[in-house]
C-alpha atoms as a PDB file:
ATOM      1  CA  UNK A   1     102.511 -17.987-103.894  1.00  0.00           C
ATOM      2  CA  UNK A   2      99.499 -18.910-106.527  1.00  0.00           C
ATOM      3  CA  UNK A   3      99.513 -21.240-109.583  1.00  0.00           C
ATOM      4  CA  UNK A   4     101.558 -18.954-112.157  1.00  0.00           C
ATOM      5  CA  UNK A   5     104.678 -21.022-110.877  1.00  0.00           C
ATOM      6  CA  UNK A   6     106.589 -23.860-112.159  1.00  0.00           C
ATOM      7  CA  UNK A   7     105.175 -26.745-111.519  1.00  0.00           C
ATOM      8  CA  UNK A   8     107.873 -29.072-112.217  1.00  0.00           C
ATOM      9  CA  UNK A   9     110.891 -27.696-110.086  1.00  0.00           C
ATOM     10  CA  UNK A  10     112.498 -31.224-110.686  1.00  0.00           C
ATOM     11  CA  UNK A  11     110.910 -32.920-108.344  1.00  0.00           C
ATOM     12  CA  UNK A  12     110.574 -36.357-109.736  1.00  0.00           C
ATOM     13  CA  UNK A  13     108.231 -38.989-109.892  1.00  0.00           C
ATOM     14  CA  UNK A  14     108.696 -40.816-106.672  1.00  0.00           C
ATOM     15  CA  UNK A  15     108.514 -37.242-104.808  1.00  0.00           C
ATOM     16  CA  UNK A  16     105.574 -36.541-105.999  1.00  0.00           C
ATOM     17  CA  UNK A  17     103.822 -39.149-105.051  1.00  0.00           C
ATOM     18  CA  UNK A  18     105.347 -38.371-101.754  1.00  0.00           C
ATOM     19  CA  UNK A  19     103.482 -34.685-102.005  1.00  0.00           C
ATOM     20  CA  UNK A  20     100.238 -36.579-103.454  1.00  0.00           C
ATOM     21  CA  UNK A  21      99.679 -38.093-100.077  1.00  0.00           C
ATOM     22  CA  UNK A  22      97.093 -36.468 -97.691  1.00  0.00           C
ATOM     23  CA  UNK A  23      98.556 -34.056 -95.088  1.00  0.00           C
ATOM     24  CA  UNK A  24     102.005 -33.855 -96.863  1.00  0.00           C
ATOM     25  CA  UNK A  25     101.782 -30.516 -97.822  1.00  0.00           C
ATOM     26  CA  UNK A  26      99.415 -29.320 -94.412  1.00  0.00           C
ATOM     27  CA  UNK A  27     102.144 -30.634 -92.371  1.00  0.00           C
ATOM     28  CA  UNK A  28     105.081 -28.216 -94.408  1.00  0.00           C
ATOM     29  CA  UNK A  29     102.342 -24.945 -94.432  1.00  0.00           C
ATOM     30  CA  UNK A  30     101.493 -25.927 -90.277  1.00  0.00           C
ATOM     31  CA  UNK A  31     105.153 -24.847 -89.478  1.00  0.00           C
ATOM     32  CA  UNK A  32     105.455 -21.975 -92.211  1.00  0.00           C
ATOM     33  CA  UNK A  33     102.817 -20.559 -90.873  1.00  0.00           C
ATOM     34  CA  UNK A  34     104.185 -20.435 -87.126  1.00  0.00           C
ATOM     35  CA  UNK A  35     107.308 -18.483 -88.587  1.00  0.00           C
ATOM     36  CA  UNK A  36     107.270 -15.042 -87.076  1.00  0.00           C
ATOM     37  CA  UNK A  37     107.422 -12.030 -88.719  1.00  0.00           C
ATOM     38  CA  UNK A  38     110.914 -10.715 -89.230  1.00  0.00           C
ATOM     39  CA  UNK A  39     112.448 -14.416 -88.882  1.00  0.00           C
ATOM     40  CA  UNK A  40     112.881 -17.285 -91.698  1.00  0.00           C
ATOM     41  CA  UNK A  41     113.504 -20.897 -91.600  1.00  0.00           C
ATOM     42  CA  UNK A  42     114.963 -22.466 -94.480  1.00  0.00           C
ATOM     43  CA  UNK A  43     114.136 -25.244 -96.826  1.00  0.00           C
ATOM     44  CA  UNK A  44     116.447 -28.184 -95.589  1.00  0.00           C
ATOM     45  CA  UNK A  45     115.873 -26.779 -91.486  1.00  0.00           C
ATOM     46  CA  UNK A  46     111.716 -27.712 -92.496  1.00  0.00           C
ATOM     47  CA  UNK A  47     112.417 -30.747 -94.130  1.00  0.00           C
ATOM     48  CA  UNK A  48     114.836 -32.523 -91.569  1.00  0.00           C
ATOM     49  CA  UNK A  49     112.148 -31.431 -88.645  1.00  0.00           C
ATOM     50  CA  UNK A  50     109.509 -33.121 -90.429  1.00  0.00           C
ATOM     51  CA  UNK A  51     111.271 -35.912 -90.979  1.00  0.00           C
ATOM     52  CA  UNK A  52     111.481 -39.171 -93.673  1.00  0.00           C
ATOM     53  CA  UNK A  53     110.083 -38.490 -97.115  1.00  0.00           C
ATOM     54  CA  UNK A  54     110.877 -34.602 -97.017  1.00  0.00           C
ATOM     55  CA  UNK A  55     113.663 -33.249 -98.396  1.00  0.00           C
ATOM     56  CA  UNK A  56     114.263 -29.255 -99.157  1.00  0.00           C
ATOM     57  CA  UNK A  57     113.654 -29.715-102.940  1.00  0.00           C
ATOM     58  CA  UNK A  58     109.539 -31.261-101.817  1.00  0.00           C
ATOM     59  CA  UNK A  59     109.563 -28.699 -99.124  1.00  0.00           C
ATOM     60  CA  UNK A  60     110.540 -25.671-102.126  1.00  0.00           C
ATOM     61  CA  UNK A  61     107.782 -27.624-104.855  1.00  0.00           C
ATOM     62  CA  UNK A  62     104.893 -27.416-101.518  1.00  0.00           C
ATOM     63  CA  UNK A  63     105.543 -23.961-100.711  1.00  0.00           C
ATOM     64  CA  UNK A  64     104.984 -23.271-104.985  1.00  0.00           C
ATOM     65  CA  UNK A  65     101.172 -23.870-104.192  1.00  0.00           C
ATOM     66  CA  UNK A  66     100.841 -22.214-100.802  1.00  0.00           C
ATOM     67  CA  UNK A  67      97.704 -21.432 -99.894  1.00  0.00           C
ATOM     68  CA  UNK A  68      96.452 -17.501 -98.624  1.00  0.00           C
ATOM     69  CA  UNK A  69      97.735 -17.182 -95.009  1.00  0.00           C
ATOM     70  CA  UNK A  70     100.942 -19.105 -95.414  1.00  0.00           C
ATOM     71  CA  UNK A  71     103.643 -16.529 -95.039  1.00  0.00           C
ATOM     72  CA  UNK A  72     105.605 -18.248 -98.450  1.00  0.00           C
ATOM     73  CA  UNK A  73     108.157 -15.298 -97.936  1.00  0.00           C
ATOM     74  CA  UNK A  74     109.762 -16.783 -95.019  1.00  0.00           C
ATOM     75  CA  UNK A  75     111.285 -20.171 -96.487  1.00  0.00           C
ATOM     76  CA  UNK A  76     114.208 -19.739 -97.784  1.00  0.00           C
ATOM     77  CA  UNK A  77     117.510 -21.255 -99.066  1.00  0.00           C
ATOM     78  CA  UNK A  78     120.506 -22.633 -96.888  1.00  0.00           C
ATOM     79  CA  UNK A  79     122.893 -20.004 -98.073  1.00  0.00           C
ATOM     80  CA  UNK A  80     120.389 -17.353 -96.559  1.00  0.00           C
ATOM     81  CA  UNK A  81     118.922 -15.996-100.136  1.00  0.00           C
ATOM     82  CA  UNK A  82     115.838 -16.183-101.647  1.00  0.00           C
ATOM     83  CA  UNK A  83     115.249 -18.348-104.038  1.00  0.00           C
ATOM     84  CA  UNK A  84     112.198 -17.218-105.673  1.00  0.00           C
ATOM     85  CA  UNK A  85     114.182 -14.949-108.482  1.00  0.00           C
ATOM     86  CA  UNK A  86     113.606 -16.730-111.339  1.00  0.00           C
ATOM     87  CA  UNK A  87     109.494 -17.803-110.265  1.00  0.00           C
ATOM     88  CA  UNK A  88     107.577 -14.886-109.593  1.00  0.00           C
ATOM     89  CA  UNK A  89     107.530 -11.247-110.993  1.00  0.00           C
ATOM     90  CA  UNK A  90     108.719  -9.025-110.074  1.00  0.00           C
ATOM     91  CA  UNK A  91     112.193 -11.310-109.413  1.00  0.00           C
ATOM     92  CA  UNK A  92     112.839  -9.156-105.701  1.00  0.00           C
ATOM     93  CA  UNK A  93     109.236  -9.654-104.201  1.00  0.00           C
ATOM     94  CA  UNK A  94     110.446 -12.421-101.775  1.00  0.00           C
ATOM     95  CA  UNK A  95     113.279 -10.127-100.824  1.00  0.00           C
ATOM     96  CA  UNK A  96     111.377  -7.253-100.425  1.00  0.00           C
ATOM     97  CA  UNK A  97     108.784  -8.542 -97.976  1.00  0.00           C
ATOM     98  CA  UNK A  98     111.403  -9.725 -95.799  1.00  0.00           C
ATOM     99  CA  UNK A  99     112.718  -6.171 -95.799  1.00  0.00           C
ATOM    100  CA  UNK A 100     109.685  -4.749 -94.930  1.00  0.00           C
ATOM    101  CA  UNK A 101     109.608  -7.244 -91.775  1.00  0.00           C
ATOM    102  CA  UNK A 102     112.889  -5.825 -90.608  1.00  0.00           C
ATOM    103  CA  UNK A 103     115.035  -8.346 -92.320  1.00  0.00           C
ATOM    104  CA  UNK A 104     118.308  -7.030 -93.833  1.00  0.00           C
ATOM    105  CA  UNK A 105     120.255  -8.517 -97.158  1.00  0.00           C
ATOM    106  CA  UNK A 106     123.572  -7.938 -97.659  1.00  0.00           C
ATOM    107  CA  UNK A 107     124.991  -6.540-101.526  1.00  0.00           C
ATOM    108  CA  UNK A 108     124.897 -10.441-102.439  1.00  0.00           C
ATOM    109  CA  UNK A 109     121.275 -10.863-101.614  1.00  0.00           C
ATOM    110  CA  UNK A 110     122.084 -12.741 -98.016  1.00  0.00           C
ATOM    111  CA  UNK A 111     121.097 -12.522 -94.802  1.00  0.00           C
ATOM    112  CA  UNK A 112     122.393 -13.526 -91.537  1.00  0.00           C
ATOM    113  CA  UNK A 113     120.928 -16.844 -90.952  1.00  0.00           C
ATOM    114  CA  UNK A 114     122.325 -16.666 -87.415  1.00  0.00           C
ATOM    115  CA  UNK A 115     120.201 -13.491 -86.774  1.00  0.00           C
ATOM    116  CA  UNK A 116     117.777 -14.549 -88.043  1.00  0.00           C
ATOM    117  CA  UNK A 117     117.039 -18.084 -88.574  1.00  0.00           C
ATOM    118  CA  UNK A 118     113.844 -19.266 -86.239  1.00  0.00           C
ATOM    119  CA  UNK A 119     113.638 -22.534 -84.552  1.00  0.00           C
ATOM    120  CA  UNK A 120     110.643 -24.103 -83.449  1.00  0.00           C
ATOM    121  CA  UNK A 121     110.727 -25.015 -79.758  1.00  0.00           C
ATOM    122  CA  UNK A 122     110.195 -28.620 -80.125  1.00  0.00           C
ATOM    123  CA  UNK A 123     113.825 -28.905 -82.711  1.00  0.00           C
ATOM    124  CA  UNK A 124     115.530 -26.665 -79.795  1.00  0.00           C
ATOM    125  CA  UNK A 125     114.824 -29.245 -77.331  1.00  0.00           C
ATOM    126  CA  UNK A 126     116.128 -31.533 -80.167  1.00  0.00           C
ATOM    127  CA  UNK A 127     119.206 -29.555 -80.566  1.00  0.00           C
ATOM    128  CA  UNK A 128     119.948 -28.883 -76.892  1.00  0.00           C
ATOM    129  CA  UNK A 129     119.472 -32.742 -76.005  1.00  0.00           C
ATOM    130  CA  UNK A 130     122.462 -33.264 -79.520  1.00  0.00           C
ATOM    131  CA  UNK A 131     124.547 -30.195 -77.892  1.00  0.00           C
ATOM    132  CA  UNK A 132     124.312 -32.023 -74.718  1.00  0.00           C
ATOM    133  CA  UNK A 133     125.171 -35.372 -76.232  1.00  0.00           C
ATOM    134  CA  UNK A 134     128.056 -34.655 -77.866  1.00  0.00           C
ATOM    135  CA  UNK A 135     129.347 -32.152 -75.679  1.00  0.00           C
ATOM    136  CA  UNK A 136     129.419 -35.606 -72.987  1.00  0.00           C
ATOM    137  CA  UNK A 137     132.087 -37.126 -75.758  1.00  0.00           C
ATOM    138  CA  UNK A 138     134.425 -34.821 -75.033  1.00  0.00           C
ATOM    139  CA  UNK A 139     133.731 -34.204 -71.324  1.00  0.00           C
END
């Protein structure tokens, strides 16, 4: 997404030195990159499989300094909208890739997370093994 971004973002002090430490960010940009075209993941879904000491707010400030090859696009928010409007210039270019991938928006600027919302295989074996769980409390 390059350097003419925000640095800030209100992350505070004790999350960045969070992002300071080696790998932080590699570890965010290893699973971006694995998103595949025409799909998104958002923010909070990134943060919660990596784990303690990410939330969606570090996950949003790492993905400000993305390097070349890390589809940026494909993060998004947990309402299913881009949240890049107010960082980058022209305000709809987050959008607008998506759209060119095959992802549709509705008049609001949404899109159907269930359509299109990718999950890495090792969270589905997370989720089925939760689904499986609680479905056994009811049983």
């Amino acid at each position: 997404m390059g350097t003419d971004k925000p640095r800030d973002s209100g992350v505070r002090a004790d999350e960045r030195a969070l992002i300071a430490q080696p790998g932080y960010n590699e570890r965010v940009y290893q699973i971006v990159r694995r998103i595949p075209a025409g799909r998104v993941m958002t923010y909070g879904q990134i943060a919660e499989l990596l784990g303690e000491g990410y939330t969606p707010r570090t996950v949003g400030f790492v993905m400000h300094a993305s390097p070349d090859g890390v589809p940026w696009h494909r993060v998004i928010n947990s309402q299913g909208k881009c949240s890049t409007g107010r960082v980058l210039l022209p305000h709809n270019v987050q959008q607008s890739l998506l759209e060119a991938e095959g992802i549709e928006f509705d008049a609001s600027g949404r899109c159907d997370l269930g359509r299109y919302r990718w999950t890495p295989a090792e969270a589905r074996g997370r989720d089925a093994e939760q689904d499986d769980a609680q479905a056994s409390l009811f049983s």
